[in-house]
Protein backbone atom coordinates (compact mmCIF):
# COMPACT_ATOMS: atom_id res chain seq x y z
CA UNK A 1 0.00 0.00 0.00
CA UNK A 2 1.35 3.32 -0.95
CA UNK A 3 2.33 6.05 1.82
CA UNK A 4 0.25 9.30 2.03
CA UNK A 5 1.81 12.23 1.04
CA UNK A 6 2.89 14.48 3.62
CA UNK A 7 2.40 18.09 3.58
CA UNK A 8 2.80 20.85 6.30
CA UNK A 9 -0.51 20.21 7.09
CA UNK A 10 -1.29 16.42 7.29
CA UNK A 11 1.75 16.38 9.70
CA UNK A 12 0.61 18.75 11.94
CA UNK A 13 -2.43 17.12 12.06
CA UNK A 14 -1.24 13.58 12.49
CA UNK A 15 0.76 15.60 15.82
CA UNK A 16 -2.25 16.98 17.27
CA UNK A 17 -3.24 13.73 16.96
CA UNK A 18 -1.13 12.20 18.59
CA UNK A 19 -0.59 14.60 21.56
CA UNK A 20 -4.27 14.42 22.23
CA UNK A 21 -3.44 10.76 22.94
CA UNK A 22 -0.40 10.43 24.36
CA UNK A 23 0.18 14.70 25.90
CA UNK A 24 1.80 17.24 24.53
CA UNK A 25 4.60 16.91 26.95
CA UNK A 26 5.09 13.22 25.60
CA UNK A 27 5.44 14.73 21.97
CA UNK A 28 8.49 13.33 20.02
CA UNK A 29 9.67 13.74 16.32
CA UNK A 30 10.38 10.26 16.24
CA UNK A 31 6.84 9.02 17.80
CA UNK A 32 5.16 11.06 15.25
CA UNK A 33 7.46 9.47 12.30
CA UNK A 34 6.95 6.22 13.33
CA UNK A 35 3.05 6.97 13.63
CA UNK A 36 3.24 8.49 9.97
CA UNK A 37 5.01 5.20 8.74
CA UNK A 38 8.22 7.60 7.58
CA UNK A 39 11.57 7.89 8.96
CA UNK A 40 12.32 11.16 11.30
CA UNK A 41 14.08 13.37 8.94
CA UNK A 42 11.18 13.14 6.40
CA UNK A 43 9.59 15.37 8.74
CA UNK A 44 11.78 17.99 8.70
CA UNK A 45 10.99 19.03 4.95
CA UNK A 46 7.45 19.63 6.19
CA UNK A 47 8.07 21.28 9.68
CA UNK A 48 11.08 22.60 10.87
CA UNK A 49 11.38 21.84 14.38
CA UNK A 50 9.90 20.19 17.05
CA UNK A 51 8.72 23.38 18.51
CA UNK A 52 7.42 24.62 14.80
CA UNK A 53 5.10 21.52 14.76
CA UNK A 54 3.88 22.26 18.22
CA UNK A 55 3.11 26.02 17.13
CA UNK A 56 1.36 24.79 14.29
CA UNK A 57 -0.08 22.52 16.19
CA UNK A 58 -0.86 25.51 18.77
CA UNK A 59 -2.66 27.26 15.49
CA UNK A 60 -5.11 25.16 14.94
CA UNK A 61 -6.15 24.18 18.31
CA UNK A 62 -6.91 28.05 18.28
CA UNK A 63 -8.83 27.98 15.49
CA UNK A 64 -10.78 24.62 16.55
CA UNK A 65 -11.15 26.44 20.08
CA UNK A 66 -12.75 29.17 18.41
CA UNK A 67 -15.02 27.39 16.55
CA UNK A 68 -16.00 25.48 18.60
CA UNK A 69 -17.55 28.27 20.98
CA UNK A 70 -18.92 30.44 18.28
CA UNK A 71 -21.04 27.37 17.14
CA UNK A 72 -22.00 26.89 20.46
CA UNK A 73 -23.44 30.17 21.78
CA UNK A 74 -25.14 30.81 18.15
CA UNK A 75 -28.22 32.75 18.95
CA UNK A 76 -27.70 32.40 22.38
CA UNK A 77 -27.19 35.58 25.42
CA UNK A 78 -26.93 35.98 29.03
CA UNK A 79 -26.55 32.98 31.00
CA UNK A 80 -27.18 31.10 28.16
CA UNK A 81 -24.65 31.57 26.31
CA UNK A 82 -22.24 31.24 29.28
CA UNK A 83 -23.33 28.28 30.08
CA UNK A 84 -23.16 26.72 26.07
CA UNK A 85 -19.26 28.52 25.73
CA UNK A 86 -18.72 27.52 28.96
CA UNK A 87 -19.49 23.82 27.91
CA UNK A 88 -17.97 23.85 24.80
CA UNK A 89 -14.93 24.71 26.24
CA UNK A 90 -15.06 21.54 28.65
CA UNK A 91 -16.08 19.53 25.84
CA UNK A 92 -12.94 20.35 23.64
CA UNK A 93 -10.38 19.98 26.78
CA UNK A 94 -11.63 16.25 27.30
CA UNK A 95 -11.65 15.60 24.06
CA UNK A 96 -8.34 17.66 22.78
CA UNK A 97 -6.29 17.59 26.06
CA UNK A 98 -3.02 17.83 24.03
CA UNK A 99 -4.46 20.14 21.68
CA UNK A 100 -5.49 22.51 24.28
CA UNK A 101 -2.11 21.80 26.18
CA UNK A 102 -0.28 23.48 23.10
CA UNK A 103 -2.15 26.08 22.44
CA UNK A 104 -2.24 27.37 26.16
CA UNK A 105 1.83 26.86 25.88
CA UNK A 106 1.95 28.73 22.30
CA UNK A 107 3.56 32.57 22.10
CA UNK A 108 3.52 34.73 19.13
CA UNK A 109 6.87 34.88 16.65
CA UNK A 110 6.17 37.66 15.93
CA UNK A 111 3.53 40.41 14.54
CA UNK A 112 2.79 38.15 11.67
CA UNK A 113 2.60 34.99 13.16
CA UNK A 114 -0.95 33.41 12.54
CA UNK A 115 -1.56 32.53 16.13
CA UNK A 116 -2.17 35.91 16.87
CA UNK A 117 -5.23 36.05 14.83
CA UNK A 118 -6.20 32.64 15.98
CA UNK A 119 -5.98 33.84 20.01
CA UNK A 120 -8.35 36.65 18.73
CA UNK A 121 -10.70 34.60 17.18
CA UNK A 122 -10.72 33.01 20.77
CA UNK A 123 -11.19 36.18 22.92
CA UNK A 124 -13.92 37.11 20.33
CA UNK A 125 -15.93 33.99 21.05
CA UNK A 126 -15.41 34.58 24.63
CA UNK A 127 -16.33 38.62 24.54
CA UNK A 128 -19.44 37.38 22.30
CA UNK A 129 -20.50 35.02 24.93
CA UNK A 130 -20.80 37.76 27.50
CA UNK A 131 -22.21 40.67 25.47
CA UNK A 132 -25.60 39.74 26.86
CA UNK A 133 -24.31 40.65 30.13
CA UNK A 134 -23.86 44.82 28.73
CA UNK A 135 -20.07 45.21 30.58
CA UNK A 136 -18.57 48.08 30.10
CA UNK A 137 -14.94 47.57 28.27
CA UNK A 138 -13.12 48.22 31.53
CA UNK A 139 -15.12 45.16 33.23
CA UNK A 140 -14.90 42.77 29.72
CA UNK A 141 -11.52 42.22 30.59
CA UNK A 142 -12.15 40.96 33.81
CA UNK A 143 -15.02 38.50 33.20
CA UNK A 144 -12.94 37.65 30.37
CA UNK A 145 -9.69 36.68 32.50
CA UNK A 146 -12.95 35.18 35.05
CA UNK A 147 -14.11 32.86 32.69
CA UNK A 148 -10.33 31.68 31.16
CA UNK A 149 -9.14 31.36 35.03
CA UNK A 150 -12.23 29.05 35.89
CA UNK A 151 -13.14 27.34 33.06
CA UNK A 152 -9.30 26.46 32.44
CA UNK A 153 -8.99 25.59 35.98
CA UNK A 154 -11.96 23.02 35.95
CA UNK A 155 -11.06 21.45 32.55
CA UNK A 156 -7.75 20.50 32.74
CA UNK A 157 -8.43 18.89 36.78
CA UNK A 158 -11.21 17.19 35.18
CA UNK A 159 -9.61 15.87 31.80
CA UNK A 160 -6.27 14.90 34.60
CA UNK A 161 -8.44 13.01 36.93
CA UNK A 162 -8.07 15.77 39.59
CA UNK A 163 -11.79 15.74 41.02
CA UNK A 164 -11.51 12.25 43.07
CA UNK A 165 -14.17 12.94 45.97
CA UNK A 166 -17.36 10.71 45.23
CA UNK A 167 -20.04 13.64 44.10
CA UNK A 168 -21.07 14.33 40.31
CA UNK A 169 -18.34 16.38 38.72
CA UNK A 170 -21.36 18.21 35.96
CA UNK A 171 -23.61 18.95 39.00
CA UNK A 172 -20.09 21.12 39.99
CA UNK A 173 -19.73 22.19 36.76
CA UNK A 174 -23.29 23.26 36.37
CA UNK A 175 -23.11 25.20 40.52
CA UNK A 176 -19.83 27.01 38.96
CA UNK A 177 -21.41 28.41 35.90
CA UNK A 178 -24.81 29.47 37.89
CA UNK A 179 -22.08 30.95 40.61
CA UNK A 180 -20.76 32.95 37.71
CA UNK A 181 -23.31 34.00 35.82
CA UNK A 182 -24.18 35.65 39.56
CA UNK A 183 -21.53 37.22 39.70
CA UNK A 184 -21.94 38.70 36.33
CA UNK A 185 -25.58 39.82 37.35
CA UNK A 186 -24.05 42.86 39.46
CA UNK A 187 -21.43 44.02 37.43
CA UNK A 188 -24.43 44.55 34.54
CA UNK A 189 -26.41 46.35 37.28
CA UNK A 190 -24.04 48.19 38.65
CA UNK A 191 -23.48 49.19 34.45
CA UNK A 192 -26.97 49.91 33.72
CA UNK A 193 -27.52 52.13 36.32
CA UNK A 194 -24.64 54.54 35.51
């Protein structure tokens, strides 16, 4: 049977793959050559580096991230729409634990480099989610931050194993949104009456 062609792509693909199986920390060149049915330096004509493939890798997660909260707060406002982006960000942790891993470890190059446009994507999903809440831009960033501190927090325990005691872990999920979306319900007063 004939190989696959490799491109740019298809390899950083087959990594994010892989990470999402075996961590990003666990990523090798030679795991993902070996996975790929070529030998290491093949690679190399596609992606420069280890650390390029984990940018690229960092990229798309981004973009996948993104996604996958704009689809899921379509139509939505208020406390629903935290509670759907708020979801859809546990989803994609369980399912794209070394996905997420990169992209949270990813930095820009540079002022060109397409992970910048990517992260904004992101923080665009995220500043959609809460525009039913009316913040003013001086609170936005501080749900915002909010939001990435807990939602990042409870993900990546859960998708470790972290929550061991013997109670439901979406019935804590579920008290954590309501406990935000709370929160959120004064700082929109406190707006709307200025």
């Amino acid at each position: 049977m004939p190989r696959a062609r490799l491109t740019p792509l298809s390899v950083t693909e087959a990594g994010a793959a892989l990470i999402d199986e075996i961590g990003f920390e666990n990523l090798s060149m030679g795991m993902l050559a070996e996975r790929l049915g070529v030998k290491t330096p093949a690679l190399y004509k596609h992606v420069t580096s280890q650390a390029d493939l984990a940018h690229r890798i960092a990229i798309v997660s981004m973009a996948e991230f993104a996604d996958a909260i704009r689809d899921a707060i379509q139509g939505r406002a208020g406390s629903d729409a935290l509670a759907a982006g708020a979801q859809a960000m546990r989803t994609y942790v369980q399912e794209h634990p070394g996905r997420y891993a990169a992209a949270n470890a990813a930095r820009p190059t540079g002022p060109d480099d397409p992970l910048i446009p990517a992260v904004e994507r992101v923080v665009a999903s995220w500043a959609a989610m809460l525009r039913g809440y009316h913040l003013d831009s001086g609170q936005e960033i501080h749900a915002l931050r909010m939001l990435r501190s807990a939602l990042h927090g409870f993900s990546t325990l859960e998708a470790a194993g972290g929550f061991q005691i013997d109670a439901s872990v979406d019935d804590s999920f579920t008290w954590m949104i309501n406990f935000l979306d709370q929160g959120l319900h004064p700082a929109t007063s406190s707006t709307l009456g200025r």
